[in-house]
N, C-alpha and C. Protein backbone atom coordinates (compact mmCIF):
# COMPACT_ATOMS: atom_id res chain seq x y z
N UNK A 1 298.69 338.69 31.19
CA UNK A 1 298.40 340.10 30.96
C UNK A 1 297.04 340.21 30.25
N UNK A 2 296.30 340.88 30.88
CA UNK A 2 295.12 341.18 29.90
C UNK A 2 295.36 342.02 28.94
N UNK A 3 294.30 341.89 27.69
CA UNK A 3 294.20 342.33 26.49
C UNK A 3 292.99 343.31 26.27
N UNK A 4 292.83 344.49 25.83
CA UNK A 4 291.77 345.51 25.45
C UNK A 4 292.08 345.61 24.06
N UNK A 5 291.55 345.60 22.75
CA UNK A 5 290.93 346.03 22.04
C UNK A 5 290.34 347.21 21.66
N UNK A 6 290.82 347.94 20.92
CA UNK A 6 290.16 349.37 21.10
C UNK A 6 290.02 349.95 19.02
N UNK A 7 290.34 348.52 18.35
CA UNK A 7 290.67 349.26 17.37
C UNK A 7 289.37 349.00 16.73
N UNK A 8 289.14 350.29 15.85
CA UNK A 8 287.96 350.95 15.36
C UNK A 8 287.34 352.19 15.97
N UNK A 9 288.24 352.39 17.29
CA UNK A 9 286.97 353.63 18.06
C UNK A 9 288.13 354.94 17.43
N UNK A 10 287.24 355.67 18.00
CA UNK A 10 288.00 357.01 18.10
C UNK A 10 287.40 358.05 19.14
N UNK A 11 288.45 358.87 19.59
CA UNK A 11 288.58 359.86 20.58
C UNK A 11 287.09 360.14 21.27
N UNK A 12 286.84 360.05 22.06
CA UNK A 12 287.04 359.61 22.73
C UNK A 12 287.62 358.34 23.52
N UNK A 13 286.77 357.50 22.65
CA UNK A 13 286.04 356.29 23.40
C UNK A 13 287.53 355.25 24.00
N UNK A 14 288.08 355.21 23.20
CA UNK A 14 289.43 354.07 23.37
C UNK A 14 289.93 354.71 25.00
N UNK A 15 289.96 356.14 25.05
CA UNK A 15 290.12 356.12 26.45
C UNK A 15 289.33 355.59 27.81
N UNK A 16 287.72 355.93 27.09
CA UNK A 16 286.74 355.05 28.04
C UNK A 16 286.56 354.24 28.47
N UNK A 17 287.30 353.37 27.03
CA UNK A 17 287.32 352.07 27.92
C UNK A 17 288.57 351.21 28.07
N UNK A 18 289.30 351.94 27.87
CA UNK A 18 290.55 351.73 28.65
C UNK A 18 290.35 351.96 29.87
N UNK A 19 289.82 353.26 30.14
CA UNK A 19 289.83 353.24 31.85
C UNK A 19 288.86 352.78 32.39
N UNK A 20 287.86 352.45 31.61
CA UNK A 20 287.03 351.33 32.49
C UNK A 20 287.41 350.21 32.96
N UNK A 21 288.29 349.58 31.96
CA UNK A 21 289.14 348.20 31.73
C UNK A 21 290.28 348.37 33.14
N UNK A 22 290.67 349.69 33.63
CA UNK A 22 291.90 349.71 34.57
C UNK A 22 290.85 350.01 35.62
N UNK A 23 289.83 350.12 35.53
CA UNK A 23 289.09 350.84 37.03
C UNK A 23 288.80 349.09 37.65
N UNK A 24 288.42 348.29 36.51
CA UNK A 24 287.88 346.73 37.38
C UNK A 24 289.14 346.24 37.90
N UNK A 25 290.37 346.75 37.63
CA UNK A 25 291.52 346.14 37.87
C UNK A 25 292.39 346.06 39.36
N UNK A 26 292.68 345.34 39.98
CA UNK A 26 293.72 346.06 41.03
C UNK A 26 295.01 346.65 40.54
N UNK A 27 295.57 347.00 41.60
CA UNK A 27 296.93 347.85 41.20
C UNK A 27 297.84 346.86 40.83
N UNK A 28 298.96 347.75 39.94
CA UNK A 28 299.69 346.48 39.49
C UNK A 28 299.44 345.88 38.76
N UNK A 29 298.19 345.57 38.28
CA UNK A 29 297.86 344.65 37.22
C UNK A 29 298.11 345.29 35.85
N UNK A 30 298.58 344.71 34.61
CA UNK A 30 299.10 344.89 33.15
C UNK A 30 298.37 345.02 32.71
N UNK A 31 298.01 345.76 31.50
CA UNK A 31 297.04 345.36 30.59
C UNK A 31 298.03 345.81 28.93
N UNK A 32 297.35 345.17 27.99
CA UNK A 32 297.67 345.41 26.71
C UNK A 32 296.94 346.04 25.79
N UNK A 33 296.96 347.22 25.61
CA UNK A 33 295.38 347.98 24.68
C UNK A 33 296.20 347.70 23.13
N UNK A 34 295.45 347.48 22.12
CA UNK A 34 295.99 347.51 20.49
C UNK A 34 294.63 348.27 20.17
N UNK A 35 295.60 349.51 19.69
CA UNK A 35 294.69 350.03 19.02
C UNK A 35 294.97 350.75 17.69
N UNK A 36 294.11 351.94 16.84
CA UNK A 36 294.86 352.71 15.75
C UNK A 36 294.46 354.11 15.13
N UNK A 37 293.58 354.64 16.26
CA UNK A 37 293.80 355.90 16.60
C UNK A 37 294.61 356.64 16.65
N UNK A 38 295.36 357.25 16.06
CA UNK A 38 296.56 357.91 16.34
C UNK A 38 296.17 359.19 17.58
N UNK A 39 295.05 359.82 17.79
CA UNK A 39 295.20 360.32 18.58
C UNK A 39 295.45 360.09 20.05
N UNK A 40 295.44 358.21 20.32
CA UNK A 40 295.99 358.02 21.18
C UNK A 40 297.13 358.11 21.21
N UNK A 41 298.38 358.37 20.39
CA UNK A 41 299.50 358.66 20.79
C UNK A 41 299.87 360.11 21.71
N UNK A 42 298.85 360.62 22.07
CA UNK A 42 299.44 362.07 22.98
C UNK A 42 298.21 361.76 23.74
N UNK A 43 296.91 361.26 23.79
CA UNK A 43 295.94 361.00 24.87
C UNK A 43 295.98 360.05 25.69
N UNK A 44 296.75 358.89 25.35
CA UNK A 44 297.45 357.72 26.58
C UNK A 44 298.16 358.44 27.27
N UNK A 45 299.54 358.66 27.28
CA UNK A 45 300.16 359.20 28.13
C UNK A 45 299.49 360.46 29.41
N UNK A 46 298.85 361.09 28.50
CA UNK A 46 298.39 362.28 28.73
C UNK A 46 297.24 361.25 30.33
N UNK A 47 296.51 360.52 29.75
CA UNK A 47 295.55 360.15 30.75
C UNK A 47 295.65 359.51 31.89
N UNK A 48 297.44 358.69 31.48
CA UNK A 48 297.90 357.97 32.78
C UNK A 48 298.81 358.97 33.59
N UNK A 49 299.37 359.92 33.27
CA UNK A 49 299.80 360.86 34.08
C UNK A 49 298.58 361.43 35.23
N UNK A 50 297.62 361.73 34.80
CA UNK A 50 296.20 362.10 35.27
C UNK A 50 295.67 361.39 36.00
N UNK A 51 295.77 360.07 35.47
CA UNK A 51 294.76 359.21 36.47
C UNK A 51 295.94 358.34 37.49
N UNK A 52 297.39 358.16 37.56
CA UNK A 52 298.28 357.49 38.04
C UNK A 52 298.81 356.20 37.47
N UNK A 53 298.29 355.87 36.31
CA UNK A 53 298.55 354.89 35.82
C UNK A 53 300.38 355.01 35.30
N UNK A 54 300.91 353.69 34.82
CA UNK A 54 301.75 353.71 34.21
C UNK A 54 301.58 353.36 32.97
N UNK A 55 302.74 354.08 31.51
CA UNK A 55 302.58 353.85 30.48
C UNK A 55 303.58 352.87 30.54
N UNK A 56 303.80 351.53 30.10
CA UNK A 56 305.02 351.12 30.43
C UNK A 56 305.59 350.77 28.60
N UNK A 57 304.88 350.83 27.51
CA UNK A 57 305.35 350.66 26.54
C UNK A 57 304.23 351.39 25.63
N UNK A 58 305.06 351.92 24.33
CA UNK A 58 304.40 351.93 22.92
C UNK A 58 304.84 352.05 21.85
N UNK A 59 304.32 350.86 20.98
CA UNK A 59 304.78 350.69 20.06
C UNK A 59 304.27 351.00 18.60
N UNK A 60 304.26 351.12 17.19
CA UNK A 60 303.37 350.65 16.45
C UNK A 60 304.02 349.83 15.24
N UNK A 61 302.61 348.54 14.73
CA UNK A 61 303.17 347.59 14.10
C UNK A 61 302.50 347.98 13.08
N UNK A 62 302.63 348.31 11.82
CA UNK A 62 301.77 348.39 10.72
C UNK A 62 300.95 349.69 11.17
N UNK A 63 299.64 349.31 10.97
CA UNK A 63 298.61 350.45 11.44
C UNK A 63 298.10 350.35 12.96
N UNK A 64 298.57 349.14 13.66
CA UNK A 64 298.32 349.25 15.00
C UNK A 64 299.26 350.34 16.09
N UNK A 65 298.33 350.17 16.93
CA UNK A 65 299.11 351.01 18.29
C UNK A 65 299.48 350.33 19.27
N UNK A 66 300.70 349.94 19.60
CA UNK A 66 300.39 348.39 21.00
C UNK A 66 301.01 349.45 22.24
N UNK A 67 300.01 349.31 23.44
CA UNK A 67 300.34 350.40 24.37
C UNK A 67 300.46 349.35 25.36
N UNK A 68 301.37 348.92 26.23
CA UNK A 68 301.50 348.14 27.66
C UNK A 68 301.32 349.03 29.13
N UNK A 69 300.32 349.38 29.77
CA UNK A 69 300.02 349.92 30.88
C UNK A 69 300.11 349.07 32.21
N UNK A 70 300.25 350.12 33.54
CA UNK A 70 300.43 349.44 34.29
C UNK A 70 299.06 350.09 34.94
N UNK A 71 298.12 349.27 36.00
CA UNK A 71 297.01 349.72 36.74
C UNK A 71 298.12 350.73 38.24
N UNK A 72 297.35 351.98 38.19
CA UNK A 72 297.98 352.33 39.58
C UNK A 72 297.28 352.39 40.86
N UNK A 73 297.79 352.91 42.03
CA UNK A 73 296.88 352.77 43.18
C UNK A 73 295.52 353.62 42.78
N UNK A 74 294.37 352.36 43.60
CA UNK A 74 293.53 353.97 43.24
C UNK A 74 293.17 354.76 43.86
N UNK A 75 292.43 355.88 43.47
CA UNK A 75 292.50 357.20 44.26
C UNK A 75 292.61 357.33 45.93
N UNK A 76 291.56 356.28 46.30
CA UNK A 76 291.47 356.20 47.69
C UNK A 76 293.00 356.26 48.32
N UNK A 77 293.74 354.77 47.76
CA UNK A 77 294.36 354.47 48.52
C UNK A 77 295.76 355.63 48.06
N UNK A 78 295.67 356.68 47.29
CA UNK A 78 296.40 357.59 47.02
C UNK A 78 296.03 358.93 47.78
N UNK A 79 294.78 358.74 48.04
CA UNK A 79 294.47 359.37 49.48
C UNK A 79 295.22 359.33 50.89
N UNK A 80 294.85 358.04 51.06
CA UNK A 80 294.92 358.16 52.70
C UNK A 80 296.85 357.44 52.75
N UNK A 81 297.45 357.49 51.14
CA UNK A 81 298.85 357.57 51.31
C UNK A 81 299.46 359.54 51.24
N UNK A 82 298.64 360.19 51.34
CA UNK A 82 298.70 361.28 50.79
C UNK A 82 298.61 361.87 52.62
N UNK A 83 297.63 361.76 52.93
CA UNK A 83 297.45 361.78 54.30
C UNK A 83 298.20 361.32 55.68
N UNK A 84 299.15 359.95 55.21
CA UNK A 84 300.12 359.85 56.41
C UNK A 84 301.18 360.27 55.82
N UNK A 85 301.68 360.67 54.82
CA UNK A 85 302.62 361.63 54.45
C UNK A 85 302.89 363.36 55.20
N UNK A 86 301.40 363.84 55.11
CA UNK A 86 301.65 364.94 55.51
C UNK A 86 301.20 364.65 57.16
N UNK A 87 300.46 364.13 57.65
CA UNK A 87 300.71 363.82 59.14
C UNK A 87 302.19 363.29 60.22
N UNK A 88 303.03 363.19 58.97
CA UNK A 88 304.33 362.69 59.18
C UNK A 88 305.21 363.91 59.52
């Protein structure tokens, strides 16, 4: 599982590059962000609903945030699954 790092930023940024970190990714692939932003506790969720990702865990240990994501399809291919759906 890969690992992101995000602790020290704040709001924006931990999302930035989180989703930069899921954009190099294929689908399916895990990642582990630790971070301690608290405003990522309502802007994770919030961003993988949005972008298709999965949240698959969150936790916090002390002052950390441990978030387990899943990479989702990307847009394209949520496209042209979008497209033989309604051609169906």
């Amino acid at each position: 599982m890969h690992e992101i790092d995000v602790r020290g930023l704040q709001a924006p940024f931990p999302i930035l590059k989180i989703r930069r970190a899921l954009a190099a990714m294929e689908p399916g692939i895990k990642i582990k962000a630790i971070a301690d932003d608290p405003a990522l506790i309502a802007d994770l969720p919030a961003f993988c609903q949005q972008a298709g990702h999965r949240l698959i865990m969150a936790h916090q240990q002390g002052s950390q945030l441990i978030f387990e994501l899943e990479r989702g399809a990307r847009q394209a291919d949520l496209n042209v699954t979008e497209a033989l759906q309604e051609a169906s």
